[in-house]
Protein backbone atom coordinates (compact mmCIF):
# COMPACT_ATOMS: atom_id res chain seq x y z
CA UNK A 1 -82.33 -36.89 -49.45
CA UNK A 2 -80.36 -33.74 -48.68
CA UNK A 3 -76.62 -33.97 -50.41
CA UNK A 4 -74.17 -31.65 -50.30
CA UNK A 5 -71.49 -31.09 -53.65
CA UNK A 6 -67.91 -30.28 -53.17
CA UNK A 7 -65.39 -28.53 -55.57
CA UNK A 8 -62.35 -28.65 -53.66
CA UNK A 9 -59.54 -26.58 -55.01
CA UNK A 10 -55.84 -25.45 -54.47
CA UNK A 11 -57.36 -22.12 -52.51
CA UNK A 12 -60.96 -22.62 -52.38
CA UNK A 13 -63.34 -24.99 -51.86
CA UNK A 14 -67.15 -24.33 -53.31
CA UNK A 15 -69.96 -26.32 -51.61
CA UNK A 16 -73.69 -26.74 -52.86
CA UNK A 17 -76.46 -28.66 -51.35
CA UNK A 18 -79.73 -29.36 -52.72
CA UNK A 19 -83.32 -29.57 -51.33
CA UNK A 20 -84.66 -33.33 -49.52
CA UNK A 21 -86.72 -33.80 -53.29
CA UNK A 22 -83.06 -33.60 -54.89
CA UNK A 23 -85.27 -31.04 -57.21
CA UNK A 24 -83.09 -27.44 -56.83
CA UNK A 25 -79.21 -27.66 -56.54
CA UNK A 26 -78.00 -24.19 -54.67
CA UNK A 27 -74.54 -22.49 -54.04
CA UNK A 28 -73.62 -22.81 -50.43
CA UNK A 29 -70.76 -20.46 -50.06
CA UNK A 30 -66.65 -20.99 -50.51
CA UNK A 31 -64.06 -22.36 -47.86
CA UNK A 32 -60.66 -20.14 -47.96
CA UNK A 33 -58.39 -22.69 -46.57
CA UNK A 34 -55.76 -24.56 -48.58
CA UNK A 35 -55.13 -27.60 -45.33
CA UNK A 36 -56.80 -30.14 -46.62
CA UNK A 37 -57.51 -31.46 -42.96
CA UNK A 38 -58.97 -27.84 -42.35
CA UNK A 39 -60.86 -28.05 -45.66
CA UNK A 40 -62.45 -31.31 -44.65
CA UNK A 41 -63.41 -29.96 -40.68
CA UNK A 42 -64.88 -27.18 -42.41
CA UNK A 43 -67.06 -29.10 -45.19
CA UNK A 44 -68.15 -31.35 -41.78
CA UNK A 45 -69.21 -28.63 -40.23
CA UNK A 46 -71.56 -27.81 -43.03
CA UNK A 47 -72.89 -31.11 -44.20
CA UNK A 48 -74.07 -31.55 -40.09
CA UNK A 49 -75.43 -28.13 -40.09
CA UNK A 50 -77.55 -28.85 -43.41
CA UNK A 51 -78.23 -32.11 -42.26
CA UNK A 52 -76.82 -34.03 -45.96
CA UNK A 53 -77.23 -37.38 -45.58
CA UNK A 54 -73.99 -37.64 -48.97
CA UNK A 55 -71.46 -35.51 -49.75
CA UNK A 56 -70.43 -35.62 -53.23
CA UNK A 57 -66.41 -34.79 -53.58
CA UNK A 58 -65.89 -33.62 -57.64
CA UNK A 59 -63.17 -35.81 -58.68
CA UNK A 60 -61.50 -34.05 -62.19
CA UNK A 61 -60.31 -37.23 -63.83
CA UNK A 62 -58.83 -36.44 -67.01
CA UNK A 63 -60.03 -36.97 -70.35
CA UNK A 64 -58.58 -40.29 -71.26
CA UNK A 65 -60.11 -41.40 -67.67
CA UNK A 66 -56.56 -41.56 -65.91
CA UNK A 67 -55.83 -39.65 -62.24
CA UNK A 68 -53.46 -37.00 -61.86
CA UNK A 69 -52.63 -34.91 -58.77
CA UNK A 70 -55.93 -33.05 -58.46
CA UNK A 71 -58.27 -36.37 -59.11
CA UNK A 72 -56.37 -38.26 -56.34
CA UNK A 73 -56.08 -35.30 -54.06
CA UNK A 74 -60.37 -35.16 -54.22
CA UNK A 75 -60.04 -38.63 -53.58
CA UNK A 76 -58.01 -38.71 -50.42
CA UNK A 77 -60.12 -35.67 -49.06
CA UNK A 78 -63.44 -37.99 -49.52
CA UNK A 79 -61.46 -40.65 -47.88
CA UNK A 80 -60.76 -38.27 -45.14
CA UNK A 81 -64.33 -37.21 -44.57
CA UNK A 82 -65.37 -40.90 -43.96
CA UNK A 83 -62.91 -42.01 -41.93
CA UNK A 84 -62.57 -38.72 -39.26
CA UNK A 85 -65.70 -37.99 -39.69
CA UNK A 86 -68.27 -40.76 -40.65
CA UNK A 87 -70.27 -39.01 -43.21
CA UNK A 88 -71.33 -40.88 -46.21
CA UNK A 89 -69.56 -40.05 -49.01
CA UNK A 90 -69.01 -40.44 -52.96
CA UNK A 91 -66.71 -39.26 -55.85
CA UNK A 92 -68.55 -37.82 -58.88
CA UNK A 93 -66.51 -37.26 -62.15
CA UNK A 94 -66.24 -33.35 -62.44
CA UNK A 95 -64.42 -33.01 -65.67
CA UNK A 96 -64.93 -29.43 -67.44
CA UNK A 97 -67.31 -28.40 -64.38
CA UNK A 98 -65.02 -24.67 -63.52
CA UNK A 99 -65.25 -24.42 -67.18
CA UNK A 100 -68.70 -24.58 -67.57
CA UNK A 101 -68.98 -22.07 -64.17
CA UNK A 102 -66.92 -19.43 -65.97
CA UNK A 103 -69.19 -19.51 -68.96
CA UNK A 104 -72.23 -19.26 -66.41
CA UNK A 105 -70.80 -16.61 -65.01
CA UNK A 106 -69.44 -15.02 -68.63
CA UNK A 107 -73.27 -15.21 -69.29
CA UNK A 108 -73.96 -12.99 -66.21
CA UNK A 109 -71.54 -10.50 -66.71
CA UNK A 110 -70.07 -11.73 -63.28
CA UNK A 111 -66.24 -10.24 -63.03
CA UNK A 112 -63.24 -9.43 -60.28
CA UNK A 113 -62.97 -10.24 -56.99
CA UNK A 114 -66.84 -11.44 -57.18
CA UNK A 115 -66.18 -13.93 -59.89
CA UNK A 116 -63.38 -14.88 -58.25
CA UNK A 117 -65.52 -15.46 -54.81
CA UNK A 118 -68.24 -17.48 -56.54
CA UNK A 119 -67.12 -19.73 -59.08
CA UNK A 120 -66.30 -22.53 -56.71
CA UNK A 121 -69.35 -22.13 -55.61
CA UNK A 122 -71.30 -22.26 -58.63
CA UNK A 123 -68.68 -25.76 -59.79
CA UNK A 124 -70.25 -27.19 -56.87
CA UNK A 125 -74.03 -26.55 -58.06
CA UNK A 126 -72.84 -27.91 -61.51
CA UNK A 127 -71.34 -31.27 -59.36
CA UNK A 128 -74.47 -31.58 -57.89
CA UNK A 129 -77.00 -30.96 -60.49
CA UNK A 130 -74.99 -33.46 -63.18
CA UNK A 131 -75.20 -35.97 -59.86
CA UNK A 132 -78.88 -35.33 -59.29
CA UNK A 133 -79.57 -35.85 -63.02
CA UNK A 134 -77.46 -39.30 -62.57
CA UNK A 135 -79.78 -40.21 -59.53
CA UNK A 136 -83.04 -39.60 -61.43
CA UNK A 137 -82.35 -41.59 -64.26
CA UNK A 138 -80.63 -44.35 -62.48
């Protein structure tokens, strides 16, 4: 099954999709749009034109497992993309994910305006992989 990862954020939202095997997680690209009903056109537009049959919206839930702004924000954008625009969706618990993209990219020597163009991105892949793992062993 193709599925396609979200990382929405305040400014940017990273997407990843993987291959039909669910095998290789890959960075899509970054939405620059901060309307959430803009956000969710836009992530739409790409799940139809990758043909994912589940977007996964990164939820950050905190670390005692409560919701705060950002958690219930992902949520209401996942609700969104169901209801105006059918696709099948899920939340996935993204807690530390932008963390762990930083230190990717620390690793790569990645810095500036690139780092700052693909880290969203690269959250996403993390989303998706962590899902995919989830998948296999469920």
């Amino acid at each position: 099954m193709i599925i396609m990862s979200v990382d929405y954020g305040n400014a940017r939202t990273g997407l990843a999709v993987c291959d039909k095997g669910e095998l290789l997680a890959s960075p899509v690209g970054v939405i620059k749009e901060t309307y959430m009903p803009k956000v969710a056109k836009a992530i739409a537009e790409a799940a139809v034109e990758r043909k994912a049959e589940l977007v996964v919206v990164g939820c950050p839930v905190n670390m005692d497992g409560s919701f705060g702004d950002r958690a219930k924000a992902c949520t209401e954008l996942a609700e969104l993309l169901e209801s105006e625009y059918s696709l099948n969706v899920t939340t996935w618990d993204e807690r530390m994910t932008t963390i762990i993209a930083h230190k990717n990219l620390n690793e790569t020597n990645t810095r500036g305006k690139k780092r700052k163009e693909v880290v969203d991105a690269v959250a996403a892949t993390i989303i998706l992989e962590d899902y995919l793992r989830y998948r296999k062993n469920h």
